[in-house]
ModelCIF file with pLDDT and N, C-alpha, C, O atoms, coordinates in Angstrom:
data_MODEL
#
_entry.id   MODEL 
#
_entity.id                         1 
_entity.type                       polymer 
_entity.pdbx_number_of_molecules   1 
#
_entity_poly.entity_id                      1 
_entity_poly.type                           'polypeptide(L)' 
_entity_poly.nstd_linkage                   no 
_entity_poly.nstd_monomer                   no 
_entity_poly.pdbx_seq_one_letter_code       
;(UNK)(UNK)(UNK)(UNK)(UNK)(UNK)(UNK)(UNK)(UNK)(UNK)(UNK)(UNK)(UNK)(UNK)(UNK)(UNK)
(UNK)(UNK)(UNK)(UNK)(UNK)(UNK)(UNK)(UNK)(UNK)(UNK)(UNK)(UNK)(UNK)(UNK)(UNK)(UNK)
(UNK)(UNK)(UNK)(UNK)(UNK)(UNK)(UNK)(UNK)(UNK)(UNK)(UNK)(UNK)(UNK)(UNK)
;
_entity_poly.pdbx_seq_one_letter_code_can   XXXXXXXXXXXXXXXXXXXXXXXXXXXXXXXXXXXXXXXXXXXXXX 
_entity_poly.pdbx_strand_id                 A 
#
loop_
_entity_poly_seq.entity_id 
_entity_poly_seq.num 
_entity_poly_seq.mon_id 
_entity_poly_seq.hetero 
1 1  UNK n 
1 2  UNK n 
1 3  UNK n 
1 4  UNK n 
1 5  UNK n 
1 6  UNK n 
1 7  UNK n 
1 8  UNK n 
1 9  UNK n 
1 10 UNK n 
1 11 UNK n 
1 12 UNK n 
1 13 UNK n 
1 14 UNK n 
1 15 UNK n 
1 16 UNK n 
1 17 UNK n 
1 18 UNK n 
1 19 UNK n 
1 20 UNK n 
1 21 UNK n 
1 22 UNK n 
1 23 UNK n 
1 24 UNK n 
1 25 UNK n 
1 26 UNK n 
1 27 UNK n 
1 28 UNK n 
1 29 UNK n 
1 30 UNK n 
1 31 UNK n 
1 32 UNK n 
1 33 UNK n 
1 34 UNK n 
1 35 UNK n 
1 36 UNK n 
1 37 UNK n 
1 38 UNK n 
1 39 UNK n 
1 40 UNK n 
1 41 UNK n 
1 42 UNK n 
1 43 UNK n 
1 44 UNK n 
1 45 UNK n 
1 46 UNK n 
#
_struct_asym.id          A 
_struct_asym.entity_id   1 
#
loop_
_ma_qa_metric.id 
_ma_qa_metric.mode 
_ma_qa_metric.name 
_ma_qa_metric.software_group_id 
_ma_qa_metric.type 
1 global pLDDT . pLDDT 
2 local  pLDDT . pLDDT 
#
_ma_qa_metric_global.metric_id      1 
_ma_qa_metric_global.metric_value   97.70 
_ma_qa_metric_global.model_id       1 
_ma_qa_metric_global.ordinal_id     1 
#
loop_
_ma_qa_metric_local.label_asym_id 
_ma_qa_metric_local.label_comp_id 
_ma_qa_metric_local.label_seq_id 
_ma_qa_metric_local.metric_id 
_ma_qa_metric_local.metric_value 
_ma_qa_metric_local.model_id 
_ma_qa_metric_local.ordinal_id 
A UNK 1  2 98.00 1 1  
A UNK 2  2 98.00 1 2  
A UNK 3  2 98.00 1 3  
A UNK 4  2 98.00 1 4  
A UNK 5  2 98.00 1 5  
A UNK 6  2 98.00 1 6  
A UNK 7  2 98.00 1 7  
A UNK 8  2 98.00 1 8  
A UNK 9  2 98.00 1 9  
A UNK 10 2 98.00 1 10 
A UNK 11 2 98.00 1 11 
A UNK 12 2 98.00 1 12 
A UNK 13 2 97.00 1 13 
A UNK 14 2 96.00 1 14 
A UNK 15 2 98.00 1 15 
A UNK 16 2 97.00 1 16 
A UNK 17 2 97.00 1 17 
A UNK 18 2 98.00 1 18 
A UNK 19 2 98.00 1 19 
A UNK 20 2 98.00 1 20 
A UNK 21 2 98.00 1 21 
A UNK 22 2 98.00 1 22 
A UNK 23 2 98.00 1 23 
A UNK 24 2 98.00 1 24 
A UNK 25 2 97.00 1 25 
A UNK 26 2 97.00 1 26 
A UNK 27 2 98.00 1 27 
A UNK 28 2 98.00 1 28 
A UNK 29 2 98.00 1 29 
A UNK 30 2 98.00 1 30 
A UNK 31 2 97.00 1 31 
A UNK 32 2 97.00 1 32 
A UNK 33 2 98.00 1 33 
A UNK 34 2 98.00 1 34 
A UNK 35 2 98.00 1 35 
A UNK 36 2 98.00 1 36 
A UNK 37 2 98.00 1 37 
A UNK 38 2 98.00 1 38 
A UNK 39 2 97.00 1 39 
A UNK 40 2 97.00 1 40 
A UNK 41 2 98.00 1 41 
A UNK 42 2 97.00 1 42 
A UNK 43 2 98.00 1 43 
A UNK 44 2 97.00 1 44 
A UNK 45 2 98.00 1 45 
A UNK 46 2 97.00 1 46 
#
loop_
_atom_site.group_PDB 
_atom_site.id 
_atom_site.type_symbol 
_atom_site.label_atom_id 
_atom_site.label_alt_id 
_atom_site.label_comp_id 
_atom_site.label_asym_id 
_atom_site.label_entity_id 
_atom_site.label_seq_id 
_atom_site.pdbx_PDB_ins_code 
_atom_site.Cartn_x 
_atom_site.Cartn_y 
_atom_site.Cartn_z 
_atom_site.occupancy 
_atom_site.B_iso_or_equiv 
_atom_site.pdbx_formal_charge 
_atom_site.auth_seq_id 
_atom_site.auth_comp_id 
_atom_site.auth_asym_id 
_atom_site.auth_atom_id 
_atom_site.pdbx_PDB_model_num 
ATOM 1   N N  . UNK A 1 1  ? 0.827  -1.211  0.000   1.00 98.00 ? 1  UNK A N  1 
ATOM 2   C CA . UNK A 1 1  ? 0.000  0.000   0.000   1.00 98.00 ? 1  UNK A CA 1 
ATOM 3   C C  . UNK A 1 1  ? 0.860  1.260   0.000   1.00 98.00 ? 1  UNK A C  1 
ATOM 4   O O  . UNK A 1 1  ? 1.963  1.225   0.545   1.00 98.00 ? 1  UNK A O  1 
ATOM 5   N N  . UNK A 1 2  ? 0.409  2.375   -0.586  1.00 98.00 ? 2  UNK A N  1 
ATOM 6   C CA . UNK A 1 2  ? 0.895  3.483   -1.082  1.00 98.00 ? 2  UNK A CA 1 
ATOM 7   C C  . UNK A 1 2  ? 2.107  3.072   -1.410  1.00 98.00 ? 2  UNK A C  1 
ATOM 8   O O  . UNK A 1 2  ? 2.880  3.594   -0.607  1.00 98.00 ? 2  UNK A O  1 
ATOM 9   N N  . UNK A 1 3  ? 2.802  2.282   -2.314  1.00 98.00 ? 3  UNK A N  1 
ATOM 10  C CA . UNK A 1 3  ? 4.031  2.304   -3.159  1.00 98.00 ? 3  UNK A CA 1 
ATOM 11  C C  . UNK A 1 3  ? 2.984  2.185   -4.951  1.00 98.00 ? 3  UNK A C  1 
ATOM 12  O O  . UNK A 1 3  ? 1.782  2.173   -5.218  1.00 98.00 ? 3  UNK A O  1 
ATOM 13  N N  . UNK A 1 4  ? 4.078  2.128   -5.662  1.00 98.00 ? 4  UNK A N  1 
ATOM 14  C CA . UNK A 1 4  ? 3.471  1.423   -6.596  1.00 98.00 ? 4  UNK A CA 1 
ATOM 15  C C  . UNK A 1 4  ? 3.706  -0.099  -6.806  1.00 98.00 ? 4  UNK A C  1 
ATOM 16  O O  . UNK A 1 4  ? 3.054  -0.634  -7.703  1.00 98.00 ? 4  UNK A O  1 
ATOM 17  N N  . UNK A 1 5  ? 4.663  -0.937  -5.995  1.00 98.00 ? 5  UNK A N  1 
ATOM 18  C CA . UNK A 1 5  ? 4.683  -2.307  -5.913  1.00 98.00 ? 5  UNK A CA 1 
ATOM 19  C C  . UNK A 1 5  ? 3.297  -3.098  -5.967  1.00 98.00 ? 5  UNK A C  1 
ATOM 20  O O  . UNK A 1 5  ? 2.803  -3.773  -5.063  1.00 98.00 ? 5  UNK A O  1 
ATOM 21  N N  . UNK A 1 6  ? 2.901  -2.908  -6.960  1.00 98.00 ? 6  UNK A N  1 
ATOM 22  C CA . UNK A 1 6  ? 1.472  -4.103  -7.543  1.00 98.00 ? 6  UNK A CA 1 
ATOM 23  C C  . UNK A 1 6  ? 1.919  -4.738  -9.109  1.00 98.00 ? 6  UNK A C  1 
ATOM 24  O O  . UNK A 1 6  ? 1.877  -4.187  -10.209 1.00 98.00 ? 6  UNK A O  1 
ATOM 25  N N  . UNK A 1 7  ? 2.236  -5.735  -8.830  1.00 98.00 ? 7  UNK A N  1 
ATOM 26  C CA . UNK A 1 7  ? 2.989  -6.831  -9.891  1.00 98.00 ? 7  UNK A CA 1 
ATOM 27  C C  . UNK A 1 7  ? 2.325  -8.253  -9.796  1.00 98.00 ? 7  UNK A C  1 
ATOM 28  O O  . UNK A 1 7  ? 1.686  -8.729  -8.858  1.00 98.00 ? 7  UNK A O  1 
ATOM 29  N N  . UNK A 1 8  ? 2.590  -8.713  -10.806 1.00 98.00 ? 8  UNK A N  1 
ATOM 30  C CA . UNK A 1 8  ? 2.407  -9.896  -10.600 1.00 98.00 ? 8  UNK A CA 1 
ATOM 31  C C  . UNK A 1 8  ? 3.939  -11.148 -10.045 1.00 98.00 ? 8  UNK A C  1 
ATOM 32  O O  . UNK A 1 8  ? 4.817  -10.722 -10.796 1.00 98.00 ? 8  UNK A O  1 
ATOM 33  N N  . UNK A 1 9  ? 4.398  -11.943 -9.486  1.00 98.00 ? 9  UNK A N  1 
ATOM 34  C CA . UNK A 1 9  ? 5.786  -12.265 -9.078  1.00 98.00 ? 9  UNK A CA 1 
ATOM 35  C C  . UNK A 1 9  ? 5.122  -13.819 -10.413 1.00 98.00 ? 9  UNK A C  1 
ATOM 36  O O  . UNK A 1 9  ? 4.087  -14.458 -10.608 1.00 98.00 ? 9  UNK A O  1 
ATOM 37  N N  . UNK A 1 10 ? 6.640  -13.731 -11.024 1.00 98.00 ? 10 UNK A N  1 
ATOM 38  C CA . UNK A 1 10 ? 7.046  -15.052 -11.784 1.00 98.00 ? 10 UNK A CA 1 
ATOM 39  C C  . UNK A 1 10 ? 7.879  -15.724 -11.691 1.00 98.00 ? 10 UNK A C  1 
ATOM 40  O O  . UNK A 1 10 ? 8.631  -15.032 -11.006 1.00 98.00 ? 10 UNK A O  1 
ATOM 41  N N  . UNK A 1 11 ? 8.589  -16.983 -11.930 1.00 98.00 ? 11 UNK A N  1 
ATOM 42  C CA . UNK A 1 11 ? 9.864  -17.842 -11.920 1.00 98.00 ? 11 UNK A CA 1 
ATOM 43  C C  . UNK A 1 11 ? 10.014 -18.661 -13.329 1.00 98.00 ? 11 UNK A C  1 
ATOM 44  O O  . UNK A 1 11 ? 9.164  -19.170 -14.059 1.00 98.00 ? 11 UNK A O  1 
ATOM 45  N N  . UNK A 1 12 ? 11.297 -18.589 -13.408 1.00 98.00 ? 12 UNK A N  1 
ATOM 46  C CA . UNK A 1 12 ? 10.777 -18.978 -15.054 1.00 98.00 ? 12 UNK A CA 1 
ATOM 47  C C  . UNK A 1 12 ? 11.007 -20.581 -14.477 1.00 98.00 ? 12 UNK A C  1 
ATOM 48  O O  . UNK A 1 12 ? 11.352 -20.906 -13.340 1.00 98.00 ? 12 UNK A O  1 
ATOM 49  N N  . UNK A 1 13 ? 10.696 -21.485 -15.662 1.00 97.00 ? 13 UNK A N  1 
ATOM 50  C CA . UNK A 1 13 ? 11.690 -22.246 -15.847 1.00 97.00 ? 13 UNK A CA 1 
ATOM 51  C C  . UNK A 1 13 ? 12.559 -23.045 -16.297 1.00 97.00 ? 13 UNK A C  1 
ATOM 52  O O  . UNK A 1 13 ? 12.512 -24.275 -16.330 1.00 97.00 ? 13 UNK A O  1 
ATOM 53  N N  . UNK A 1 14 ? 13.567 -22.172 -16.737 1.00 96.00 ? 14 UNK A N  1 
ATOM 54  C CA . UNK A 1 14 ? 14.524 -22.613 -17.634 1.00 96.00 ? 14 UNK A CA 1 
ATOM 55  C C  . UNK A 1 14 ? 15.577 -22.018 -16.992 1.00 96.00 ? 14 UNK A C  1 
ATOM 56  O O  . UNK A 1 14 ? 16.576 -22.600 -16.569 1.00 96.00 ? 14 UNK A O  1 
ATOM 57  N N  . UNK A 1 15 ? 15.209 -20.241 -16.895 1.00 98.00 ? 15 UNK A N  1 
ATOM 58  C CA . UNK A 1 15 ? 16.520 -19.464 -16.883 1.00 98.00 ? 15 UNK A CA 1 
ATOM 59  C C  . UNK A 1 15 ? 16.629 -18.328 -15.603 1.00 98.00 ? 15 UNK A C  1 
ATOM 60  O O  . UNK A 1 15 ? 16.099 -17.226 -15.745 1.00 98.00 ? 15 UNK A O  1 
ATOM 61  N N  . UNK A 1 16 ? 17.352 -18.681 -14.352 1.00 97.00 ? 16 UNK A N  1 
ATOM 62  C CA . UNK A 1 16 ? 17.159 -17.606 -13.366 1.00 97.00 ? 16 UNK A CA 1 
ATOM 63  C C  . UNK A 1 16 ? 16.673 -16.247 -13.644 1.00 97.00 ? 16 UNK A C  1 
ATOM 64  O O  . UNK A 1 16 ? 15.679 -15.630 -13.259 1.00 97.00 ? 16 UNK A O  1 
ATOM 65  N N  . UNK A 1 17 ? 17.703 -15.941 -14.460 1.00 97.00 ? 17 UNK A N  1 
ATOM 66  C CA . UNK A 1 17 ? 18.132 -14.566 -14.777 1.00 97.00 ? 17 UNK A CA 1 
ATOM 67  C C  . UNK A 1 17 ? 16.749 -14.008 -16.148 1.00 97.00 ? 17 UNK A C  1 
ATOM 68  O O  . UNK A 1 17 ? 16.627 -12.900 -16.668 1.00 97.00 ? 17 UNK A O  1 
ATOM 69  N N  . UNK A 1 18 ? 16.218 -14.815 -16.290 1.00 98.00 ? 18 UNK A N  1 
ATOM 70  C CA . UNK A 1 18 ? 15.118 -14.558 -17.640 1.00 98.00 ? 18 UNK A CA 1 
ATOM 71  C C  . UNK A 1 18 ? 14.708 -13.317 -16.887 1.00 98.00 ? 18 UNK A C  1 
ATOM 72  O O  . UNK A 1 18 ? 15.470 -12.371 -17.087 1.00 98.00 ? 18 UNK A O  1 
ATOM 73  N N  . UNK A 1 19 ? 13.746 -13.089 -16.109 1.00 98.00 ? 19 UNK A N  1 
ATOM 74  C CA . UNK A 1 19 ? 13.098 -12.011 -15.930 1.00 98.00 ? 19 UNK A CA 1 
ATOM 75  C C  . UNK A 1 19 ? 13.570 -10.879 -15.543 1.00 98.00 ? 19 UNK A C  1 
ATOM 76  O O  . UNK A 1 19 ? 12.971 -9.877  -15.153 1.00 98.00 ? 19 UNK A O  1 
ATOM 77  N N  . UNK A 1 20 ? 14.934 -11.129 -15.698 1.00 98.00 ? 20 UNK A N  1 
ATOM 78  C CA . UNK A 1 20 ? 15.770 -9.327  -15.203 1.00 98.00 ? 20 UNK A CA 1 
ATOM 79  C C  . UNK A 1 20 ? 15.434 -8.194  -16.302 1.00 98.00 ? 20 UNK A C  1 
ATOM 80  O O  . UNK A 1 20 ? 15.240 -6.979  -16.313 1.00 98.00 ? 20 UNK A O  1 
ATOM 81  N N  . UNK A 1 21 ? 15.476 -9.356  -17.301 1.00 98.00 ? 21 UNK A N  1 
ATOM 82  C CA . UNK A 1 21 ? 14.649 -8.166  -18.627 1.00 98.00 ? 21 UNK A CA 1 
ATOM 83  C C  . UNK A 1 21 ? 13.475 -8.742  -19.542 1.00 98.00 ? 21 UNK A C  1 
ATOM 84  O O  . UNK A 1 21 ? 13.401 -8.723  -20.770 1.00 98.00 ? 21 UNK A O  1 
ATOM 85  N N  . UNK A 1 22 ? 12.781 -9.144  -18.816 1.00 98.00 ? 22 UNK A N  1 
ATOM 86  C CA . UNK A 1 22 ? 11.769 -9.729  -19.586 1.00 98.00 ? 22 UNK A CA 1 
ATOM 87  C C  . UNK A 1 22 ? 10.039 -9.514  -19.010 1.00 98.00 ? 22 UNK A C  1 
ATOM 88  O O  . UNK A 1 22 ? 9.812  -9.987  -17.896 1.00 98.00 ? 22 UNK A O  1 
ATOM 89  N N  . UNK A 1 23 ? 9.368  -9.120  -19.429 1.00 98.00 ? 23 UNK A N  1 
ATOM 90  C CA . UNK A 1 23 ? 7.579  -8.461  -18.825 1.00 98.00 ? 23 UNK A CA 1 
ATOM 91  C C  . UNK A 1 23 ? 7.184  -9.865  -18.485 1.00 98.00 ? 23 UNK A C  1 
ATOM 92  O O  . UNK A 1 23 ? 7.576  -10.919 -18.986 1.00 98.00 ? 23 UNK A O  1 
ATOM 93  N N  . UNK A 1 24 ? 6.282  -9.640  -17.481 1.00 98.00 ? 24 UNK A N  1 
ATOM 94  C CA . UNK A 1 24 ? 5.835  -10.657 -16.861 1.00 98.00 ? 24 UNK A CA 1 
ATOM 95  C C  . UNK A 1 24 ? 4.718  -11.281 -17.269 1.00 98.00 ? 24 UNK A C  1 
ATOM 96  O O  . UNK A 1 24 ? 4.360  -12.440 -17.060 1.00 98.00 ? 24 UNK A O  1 
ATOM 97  N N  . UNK A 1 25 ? 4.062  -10.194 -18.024 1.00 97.00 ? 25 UNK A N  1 
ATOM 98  C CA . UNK A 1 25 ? 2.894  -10.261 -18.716 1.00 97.00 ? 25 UNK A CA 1 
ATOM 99  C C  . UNK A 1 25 ? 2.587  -11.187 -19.855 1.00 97.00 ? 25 UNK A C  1 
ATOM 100 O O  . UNK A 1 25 ? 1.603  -11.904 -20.034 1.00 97.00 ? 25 UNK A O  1 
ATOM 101 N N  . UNK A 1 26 ? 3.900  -10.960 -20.743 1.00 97.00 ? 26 UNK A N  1 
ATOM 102 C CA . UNK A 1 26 ? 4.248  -12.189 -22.149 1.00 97.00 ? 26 UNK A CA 1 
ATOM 103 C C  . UNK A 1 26 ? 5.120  -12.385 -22.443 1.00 97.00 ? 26 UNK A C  1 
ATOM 104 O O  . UNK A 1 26 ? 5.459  -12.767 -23.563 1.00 97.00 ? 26 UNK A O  1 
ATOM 105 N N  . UNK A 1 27 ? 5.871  -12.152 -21.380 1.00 98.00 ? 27 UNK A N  1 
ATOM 106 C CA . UNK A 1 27 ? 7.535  -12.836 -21.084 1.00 98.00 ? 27 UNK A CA 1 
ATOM 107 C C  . UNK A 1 27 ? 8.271  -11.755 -22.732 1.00 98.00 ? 27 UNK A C  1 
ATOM 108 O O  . UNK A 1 27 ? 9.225  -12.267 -23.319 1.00 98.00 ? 27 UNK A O  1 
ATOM 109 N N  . UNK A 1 28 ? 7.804  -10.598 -23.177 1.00 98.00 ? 28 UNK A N  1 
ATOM 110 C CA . UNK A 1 28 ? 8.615  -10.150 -24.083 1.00 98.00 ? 28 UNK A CA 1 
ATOM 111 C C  . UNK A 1 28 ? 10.034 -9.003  -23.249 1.00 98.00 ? 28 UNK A C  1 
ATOM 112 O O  . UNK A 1 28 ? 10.032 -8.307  -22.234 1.00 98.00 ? 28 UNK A O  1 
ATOM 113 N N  . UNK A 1 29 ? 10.836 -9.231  -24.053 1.00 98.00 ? 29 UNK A N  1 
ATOM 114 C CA . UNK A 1 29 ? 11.876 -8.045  -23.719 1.00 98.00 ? 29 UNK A CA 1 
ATOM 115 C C  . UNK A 1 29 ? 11.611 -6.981  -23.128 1.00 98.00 ? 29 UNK A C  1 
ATOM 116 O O  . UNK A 1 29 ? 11.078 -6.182  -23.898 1.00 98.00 ? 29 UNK A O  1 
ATOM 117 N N  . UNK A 1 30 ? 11.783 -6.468  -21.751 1.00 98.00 ? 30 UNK A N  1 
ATOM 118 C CA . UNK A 1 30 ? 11.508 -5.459  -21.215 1.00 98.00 ? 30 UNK A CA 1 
ATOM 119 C C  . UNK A 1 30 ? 12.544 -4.921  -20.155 1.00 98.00 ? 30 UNK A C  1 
ATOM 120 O O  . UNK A 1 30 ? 12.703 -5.424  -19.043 1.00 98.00 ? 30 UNK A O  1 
ATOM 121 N N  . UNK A 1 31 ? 13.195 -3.882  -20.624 1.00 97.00 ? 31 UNK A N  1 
ATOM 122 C CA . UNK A 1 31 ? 14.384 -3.160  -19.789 1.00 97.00 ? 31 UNK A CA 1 
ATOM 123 C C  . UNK A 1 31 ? 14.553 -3.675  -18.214 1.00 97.00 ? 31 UNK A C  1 
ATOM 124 O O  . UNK A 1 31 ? 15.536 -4.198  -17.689 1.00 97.00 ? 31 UNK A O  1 
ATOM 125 N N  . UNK A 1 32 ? 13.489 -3.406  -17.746 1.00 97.00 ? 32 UNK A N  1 
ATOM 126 C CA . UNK A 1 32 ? 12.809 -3.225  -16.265 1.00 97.00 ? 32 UNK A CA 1 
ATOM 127 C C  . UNK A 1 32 ? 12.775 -4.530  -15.605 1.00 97.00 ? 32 UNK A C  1 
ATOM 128 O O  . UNK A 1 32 ? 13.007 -4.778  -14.421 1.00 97.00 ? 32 UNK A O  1 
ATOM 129 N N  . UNK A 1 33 ? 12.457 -5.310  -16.533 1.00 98.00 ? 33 UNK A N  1 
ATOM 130 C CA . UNK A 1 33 ? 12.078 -6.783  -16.412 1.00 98.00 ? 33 UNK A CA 1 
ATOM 131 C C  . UNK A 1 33 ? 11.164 -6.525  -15.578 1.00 98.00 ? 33 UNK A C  1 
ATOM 132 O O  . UNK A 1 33 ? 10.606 -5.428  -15.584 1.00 98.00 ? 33 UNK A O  1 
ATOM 133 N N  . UNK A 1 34 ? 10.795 -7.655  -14.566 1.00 98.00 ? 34 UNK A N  1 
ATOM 134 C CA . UNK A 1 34 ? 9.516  -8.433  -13.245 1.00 98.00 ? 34 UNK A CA 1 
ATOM 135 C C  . UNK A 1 34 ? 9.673  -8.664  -12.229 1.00 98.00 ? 34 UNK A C  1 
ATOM 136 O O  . UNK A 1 34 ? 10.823 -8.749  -11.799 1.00 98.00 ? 34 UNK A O  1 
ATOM 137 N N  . UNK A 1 35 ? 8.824  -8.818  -11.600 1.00 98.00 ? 35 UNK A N  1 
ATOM 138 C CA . UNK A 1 35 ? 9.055  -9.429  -9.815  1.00 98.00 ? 35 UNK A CA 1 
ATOM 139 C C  . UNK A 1 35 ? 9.272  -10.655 -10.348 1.00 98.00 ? 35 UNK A C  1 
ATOM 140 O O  . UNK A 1 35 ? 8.607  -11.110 -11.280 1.00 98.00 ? 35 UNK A O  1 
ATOM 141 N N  . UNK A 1 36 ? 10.182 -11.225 -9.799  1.00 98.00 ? 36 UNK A N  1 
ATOM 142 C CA . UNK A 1 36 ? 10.382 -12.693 -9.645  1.00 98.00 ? 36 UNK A CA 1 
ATOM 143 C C  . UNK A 1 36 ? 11.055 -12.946 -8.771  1.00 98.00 ? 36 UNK A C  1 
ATOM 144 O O  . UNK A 1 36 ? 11.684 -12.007 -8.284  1.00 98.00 ? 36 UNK A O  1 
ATOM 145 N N  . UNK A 1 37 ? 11.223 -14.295 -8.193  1.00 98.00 ? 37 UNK A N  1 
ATOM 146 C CA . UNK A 1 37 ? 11.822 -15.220 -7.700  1.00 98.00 ? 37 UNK A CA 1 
ATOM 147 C C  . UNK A 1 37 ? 12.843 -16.400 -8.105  1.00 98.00 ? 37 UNK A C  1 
ATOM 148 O O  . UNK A 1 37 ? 12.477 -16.771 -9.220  1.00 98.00 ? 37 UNK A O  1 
ATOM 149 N N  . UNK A 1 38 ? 13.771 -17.027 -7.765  1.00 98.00 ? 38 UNK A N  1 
ATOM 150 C CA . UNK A 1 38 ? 14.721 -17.890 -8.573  1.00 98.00 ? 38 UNK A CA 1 
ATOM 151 C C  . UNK A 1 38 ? 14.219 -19.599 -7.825  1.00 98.00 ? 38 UNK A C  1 
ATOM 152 O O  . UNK A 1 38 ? 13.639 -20.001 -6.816  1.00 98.00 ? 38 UNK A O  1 
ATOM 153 N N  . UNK A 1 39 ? 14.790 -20.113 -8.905  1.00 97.00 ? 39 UNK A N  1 
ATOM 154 C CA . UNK A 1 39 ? 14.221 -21.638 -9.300  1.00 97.00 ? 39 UNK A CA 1 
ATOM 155 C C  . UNK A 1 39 ? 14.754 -22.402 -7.094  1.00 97.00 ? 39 UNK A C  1 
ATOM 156 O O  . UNK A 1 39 ? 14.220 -23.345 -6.511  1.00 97.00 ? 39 UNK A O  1 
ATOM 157 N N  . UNK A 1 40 ? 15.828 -21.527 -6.593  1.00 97.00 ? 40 UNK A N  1 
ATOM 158 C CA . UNK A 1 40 ? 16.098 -22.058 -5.547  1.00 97.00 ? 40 UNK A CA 1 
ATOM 159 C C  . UNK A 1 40 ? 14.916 -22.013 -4.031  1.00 97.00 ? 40 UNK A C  1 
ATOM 160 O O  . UNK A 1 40 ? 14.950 -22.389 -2.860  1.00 97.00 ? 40 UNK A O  1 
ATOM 161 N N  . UNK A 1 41 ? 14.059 -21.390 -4.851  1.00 98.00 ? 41 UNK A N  1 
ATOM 162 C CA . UNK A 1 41 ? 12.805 -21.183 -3.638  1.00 98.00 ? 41 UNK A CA 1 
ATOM 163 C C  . UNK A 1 41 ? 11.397 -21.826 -4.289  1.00 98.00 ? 41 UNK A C  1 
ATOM 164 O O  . UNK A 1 41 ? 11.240 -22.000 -5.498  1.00 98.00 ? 41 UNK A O  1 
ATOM 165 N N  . UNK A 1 42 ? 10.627 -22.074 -3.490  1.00 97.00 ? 42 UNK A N  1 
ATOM 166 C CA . UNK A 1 42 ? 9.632  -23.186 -3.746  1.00 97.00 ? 42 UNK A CA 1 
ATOM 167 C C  . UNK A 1 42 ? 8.436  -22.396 -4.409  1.00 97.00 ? 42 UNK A C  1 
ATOM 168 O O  . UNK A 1 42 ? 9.188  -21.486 -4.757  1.00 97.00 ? 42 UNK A O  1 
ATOM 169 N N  . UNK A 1 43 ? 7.381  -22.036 -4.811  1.00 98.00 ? 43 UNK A N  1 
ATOM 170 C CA . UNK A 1 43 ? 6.689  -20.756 -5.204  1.00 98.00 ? 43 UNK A CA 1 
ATOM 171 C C  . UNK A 1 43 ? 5.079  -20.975 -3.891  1.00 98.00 ? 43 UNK A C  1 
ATOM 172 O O  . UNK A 1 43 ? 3.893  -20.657 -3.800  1.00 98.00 ? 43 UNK A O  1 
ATOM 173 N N  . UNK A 1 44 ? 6.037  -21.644 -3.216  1.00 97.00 ? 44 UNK A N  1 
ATOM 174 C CA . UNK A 1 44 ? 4.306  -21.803 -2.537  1.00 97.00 ? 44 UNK A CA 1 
ATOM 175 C C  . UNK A 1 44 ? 5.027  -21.133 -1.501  1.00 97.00 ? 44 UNK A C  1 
ATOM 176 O O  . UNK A 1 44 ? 4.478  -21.626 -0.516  1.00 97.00 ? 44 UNK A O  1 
ATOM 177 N N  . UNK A 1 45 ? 6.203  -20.050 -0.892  1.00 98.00 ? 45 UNK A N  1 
ATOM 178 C CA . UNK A 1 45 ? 6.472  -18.989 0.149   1.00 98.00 ? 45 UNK A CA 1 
ATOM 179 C C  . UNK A 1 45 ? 6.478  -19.800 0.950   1.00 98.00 ? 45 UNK A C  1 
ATOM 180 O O  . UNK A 1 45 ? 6.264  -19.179 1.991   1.00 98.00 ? 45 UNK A O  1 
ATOM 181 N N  . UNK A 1 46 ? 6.662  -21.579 1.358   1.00 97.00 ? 46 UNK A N  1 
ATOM 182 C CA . UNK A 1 46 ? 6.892  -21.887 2.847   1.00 97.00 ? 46 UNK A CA 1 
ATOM 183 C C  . UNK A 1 46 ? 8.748  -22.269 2.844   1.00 97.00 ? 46 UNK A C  1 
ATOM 184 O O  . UNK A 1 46 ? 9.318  -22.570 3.893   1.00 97.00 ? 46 UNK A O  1 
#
């Protein structure tokens, strides 16, 4: 609340580093890249 942090979080999987520049939206090329997470954490946050 009051940031603009409203994203969606992704993990690829193939490539850690994919979403450093890639939209989360349709995985196209994007400077900024996405929230994500890396393949070493589980996606269910326990």
């Amino acid at each position: 609340e009051d940031t603009n942090v409203d994203y969606p979080i992704v993990q690829s999987a193939v490539d850690d580093e994919f979403y450093l520049h890639h939209s989360a939206e349709d995985k196209s090329y994007l400077a900024r890249g996405a929230i994500y997470t890396q393949s070493c954490n589980h996606k269910n946050f326990a």
